[in-house]
Protein backbone atom coordinates (compact mmCIF):
# COMPACT_ATOMS: atom_id res chain seq x y z
CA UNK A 1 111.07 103.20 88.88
CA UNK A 2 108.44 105.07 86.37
CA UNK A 3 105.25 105.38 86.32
CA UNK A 4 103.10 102.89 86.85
CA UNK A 5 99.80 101.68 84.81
CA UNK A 6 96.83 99.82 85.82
CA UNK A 7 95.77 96.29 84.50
CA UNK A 8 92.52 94.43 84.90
CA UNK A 9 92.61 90.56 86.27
CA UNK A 10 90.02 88.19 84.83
CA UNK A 11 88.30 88.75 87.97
CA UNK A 12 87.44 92.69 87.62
CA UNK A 13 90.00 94.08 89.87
CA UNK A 14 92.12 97.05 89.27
CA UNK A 15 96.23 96.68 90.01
CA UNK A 16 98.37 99.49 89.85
CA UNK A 17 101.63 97.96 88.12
CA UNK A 18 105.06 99.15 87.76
CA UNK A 19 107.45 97.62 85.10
CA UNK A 20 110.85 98.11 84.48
CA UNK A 21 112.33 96.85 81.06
CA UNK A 22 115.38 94.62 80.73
CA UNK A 23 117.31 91.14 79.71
CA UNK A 24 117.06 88.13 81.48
CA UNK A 25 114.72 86.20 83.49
CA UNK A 26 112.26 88.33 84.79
CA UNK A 27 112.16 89.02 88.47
CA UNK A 28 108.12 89.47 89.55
CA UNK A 29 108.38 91.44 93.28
CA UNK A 30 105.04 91.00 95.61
CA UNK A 31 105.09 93.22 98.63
CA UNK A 32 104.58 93.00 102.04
CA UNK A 33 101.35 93.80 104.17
CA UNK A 34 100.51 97.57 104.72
CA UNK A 35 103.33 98.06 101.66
CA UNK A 36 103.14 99.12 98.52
CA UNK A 37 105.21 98.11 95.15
CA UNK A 38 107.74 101.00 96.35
CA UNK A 39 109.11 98.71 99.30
CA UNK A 40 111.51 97.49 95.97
CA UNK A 41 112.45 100.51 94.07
CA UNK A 42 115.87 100.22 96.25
CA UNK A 43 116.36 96.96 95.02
CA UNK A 44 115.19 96.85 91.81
CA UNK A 45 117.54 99.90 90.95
CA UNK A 46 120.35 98.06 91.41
CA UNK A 47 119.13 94.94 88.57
CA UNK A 48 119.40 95.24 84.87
CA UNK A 49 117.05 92.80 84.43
CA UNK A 50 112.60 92.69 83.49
CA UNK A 51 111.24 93.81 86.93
CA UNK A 52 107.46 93.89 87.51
CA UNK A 53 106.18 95.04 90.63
CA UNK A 54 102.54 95.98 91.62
CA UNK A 55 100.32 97.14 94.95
CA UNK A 56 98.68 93.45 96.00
CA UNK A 57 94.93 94.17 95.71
CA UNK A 58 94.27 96.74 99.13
CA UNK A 59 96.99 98.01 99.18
CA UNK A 60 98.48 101.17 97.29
CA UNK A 61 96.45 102.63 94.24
CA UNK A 62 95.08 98.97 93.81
CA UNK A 63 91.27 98.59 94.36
CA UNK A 64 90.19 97.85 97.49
CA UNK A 65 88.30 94.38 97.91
CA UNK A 66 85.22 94.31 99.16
CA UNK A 67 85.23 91.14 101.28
CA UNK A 68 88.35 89.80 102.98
CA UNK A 69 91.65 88.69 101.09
CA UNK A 70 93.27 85.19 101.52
CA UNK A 71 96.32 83.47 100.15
CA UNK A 72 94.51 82.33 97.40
CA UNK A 73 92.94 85.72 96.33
CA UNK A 74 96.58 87.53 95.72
CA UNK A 75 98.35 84.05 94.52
CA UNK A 76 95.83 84.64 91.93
CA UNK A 77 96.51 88.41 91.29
CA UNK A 78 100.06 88.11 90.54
CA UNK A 79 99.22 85.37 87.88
CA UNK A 80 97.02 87.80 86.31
CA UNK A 81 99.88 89.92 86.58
CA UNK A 82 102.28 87.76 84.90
CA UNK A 83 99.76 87.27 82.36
CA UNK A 84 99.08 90.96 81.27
CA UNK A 85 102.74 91.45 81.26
CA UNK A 86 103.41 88.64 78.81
CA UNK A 87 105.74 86.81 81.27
CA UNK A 88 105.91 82.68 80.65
CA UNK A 89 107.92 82.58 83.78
CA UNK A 90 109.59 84.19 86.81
CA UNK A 91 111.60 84.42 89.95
CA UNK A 92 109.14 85.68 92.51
CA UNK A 93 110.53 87.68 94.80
CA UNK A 94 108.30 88.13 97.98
CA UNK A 95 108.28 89.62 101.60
CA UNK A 96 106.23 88.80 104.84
CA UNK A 97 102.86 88.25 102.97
CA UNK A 98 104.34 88.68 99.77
CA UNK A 99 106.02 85.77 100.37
CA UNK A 100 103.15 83.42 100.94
CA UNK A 101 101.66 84.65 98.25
CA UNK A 102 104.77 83.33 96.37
CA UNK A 103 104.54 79.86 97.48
CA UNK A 104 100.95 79.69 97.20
CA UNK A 105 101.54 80.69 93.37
CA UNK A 106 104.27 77.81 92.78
CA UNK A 107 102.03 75.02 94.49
CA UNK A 108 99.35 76.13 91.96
CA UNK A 109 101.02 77.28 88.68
CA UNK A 110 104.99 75.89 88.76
CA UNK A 111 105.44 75.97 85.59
CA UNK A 112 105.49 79.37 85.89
CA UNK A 113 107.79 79.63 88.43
CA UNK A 114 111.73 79.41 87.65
CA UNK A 115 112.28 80.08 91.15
CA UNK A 116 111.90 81.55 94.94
CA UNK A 117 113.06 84.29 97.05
CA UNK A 118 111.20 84.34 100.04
CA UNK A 119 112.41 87.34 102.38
CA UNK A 120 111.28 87.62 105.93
CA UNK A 121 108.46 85.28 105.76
CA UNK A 122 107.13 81.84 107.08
CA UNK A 123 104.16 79.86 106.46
CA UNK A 124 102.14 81.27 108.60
CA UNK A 125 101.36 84.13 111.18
CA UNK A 126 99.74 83.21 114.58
CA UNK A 127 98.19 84.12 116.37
CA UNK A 128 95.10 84.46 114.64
CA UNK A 129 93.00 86.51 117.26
CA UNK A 130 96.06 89.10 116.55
CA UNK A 131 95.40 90.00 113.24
CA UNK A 132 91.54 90.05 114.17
CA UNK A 133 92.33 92.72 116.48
CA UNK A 134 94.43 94.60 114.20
CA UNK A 135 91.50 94.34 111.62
CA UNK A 136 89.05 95.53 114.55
CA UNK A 137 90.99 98.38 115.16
CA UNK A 138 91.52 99.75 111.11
CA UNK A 139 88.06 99.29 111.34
CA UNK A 140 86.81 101.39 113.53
CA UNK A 141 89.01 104.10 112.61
CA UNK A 142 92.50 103.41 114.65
CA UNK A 143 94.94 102.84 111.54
CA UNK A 144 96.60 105.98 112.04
CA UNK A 145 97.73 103.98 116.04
CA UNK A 146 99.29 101.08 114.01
CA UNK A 147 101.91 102.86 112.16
CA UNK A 148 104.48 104.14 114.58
CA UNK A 149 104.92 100.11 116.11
CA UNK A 150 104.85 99.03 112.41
CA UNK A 151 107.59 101.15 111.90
CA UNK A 152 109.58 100.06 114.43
CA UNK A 153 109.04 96.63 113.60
CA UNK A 154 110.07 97.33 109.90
CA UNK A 155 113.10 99.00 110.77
CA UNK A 156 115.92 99.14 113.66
CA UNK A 157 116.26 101.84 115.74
CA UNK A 158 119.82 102.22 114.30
CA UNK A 159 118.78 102.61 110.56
CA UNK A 160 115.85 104.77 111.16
CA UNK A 161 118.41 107.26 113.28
CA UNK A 162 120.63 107.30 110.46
CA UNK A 163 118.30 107.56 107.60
CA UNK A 164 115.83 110.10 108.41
CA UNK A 165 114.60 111.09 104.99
CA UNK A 166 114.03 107.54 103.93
CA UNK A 167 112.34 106.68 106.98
CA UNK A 168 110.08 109.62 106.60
CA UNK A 169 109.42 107.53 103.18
CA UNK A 170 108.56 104.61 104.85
CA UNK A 171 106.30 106.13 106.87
CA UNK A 172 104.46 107.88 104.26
CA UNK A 173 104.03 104.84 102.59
CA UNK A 174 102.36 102.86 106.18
CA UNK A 175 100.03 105.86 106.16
CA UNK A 176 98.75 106.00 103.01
CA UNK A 177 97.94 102.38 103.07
CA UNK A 178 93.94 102.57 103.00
CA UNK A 179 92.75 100.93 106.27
CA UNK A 180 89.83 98.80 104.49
CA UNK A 181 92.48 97.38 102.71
CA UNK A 182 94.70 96.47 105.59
CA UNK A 183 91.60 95.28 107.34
CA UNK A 184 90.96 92.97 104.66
CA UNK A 185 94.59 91.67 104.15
CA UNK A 186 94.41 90.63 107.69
CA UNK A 187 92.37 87.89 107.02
CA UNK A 188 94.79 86.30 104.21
CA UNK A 189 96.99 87.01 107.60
CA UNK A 190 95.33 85.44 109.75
CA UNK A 191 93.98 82.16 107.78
CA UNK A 192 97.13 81.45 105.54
CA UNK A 193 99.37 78.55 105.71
CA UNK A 194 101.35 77.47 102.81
CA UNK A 195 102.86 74.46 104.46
CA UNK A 196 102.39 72.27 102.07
CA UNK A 197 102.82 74.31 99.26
CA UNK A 198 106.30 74.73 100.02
CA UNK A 199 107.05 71.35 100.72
CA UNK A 200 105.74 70.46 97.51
CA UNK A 201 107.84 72.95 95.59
CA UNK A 202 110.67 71.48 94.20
CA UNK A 203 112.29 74.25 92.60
CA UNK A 204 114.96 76.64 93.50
CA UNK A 205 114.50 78.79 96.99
CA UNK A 206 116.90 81.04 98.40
CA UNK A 207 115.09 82.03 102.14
CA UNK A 208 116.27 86.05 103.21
CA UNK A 209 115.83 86.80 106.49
CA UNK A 210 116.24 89.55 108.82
CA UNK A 211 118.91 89.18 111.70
CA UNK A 212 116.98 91.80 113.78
CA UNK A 213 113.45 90.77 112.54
CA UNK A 214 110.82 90.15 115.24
CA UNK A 215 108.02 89.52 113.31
CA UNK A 216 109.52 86.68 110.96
CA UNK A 217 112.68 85.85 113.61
CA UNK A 218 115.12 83.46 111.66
CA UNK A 219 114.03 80.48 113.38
CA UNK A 220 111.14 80.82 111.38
CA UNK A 221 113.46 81.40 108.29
CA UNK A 222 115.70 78.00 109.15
CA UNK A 223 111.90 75.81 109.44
CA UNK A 224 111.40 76.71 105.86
CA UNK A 225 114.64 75.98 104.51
CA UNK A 226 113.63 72.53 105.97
CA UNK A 227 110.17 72.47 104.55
CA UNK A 228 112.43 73.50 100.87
CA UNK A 229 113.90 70.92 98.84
CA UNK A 230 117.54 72.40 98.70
CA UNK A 231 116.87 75.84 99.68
CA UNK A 232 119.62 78.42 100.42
CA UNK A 233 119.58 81.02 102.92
CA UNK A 234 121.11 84.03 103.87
CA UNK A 235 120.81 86.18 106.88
CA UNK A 236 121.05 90.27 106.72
CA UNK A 237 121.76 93.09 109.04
CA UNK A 238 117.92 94.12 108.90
CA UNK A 239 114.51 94.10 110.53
CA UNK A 240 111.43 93.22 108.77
CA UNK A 241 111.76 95.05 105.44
CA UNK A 242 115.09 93.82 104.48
CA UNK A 243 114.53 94.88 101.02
CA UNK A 244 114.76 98.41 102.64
CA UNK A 245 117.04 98.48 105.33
CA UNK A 246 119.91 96.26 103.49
CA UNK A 247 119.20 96.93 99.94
CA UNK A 248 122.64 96.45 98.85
CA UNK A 249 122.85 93.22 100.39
CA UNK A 250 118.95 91.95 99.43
CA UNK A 251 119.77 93.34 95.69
CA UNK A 252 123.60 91.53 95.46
CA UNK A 253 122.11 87.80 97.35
CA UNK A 254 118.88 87.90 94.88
CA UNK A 255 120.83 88.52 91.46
CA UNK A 256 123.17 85.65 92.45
CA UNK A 257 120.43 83.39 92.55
CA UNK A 258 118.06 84.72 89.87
CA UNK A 259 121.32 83.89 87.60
CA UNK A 260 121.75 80.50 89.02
CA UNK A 261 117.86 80.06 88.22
CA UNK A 262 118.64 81.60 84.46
CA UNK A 263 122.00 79.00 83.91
CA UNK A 264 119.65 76.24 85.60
CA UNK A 265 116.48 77.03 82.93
CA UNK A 266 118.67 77.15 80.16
């Protein structure tokens, strides 16, 4: 998707940003934990629309925070982002943590918002001790033990057989993530609840889950389209990383609603 360039938030902290040019309403991506802003290239390959897509501080080339993340810290972020991009408003597009993120940013700047895609998410992640002890063991050095059951809960068995080289990607990608970051994202893991955020969104949402997803199962998907005022939802053939595994699918269900949001802006 090009190369990417670094901005500065108001804050001090160093993003790594990729932006791909186009008409429309923009489309602002936010990735998922132990991802990167490459988790979309699939999908945002297949718009013709403004994409912007960047590493969530910890993650990536991004700097690496020096205390632990929360909600609040990358809601925050991806303003900042919006802001040195010159974009008044945009669908945000997010996964797993990107996702909270997401609703955290529409419960504090809506205005900003035209809409949400949240893919393979929920409003929170217990247990809490779980991501403590994932923390623990990036830590003290055990990352590199995290990535082969990460993988496997990204992606079905299935789609990693018959992709290899993409897979090999993927797994690149989980193993460059630096391990104080993940350790640090853990926390926004393990204290986040955007609850009422969402119910007080009452803006266009369009829910994406994965069929074959373990670690956001669609029941969790069908409690936020209750939580939504008049959200949508689809369900695809796909683990965790949907944006991945059914990229057709994720790219065809979010352009259909980012053009519903664009006819419903004006």
């Amino acid at each position: 998707m090009g190369e990417t360039h670094r901005i500065t938030t108001p804050e001090g902290h160093g993003l790594a940003v990729s932006r791909s040019d186009g008409d429309g309403l923009p489309v602002l991506f936010l990735n998922s934990f132990a991802a990167d802003h490459t988790m979309w290239d699939a999908v945002r390959a297949r718009l013709d629309r403004l994409t912007v897509a960047f590493d969530a501080r910890g993650h990536g080339v991004s700097d690496i925070p020096a205390s632990p993340l929360t909600v609040e810290d990358l809601a925050a972020d991806a303003l900042a982002v919006m802001d040195a991009e010159n974009i008044e408003s945009a669908v945000l597009c997010g996964l797993s943590l990107g996702g909270m993120t997401a609703m955290h940013l529409a419960d504090q700047a809506p205005e900003r918002v035209a809409g949400l895609v949240l893919a393979n998410t929920a409003v929170n992640f217990p247990p809490a001790d779980m991501w403590r002890e994932r923390a623990l063991a990036a830590r003290e050095g055990r990352y590199a033990d995290l990535v082969s059951p990460t993988l496997e809960r990204w992606l079905t068995k299935g789609w990693r057989d018959s992709n290899p080289q993409e897979t090999a990607r993927v797994r690149a990608m989980l193993e460059a993530m630096p391990p104080e970051g993940y350790a640090a994202a853990c926390h926004a893991l393990e204290s986040g609840d955007t609850t009422a955020a969402l119910s007080a969104w009452a803006g266009p949402t369009l829910v994406i889950a994965g069929a074959h997803d373990q670690s956001a199962p669609v029941s969790r998907s069908e409690a936020m389209v209750t939580l939504a005022s008049g959200a949508d939802m689809v369900v695809l053939d796909a683990a965790h990383v949907s944006a991945i595994e059914a990229s057709d699918a994720f790219a065809a269900a979010l352009e259909t609603f980012v053009a519903k949001c664009e006819a419903q802006k004006g």
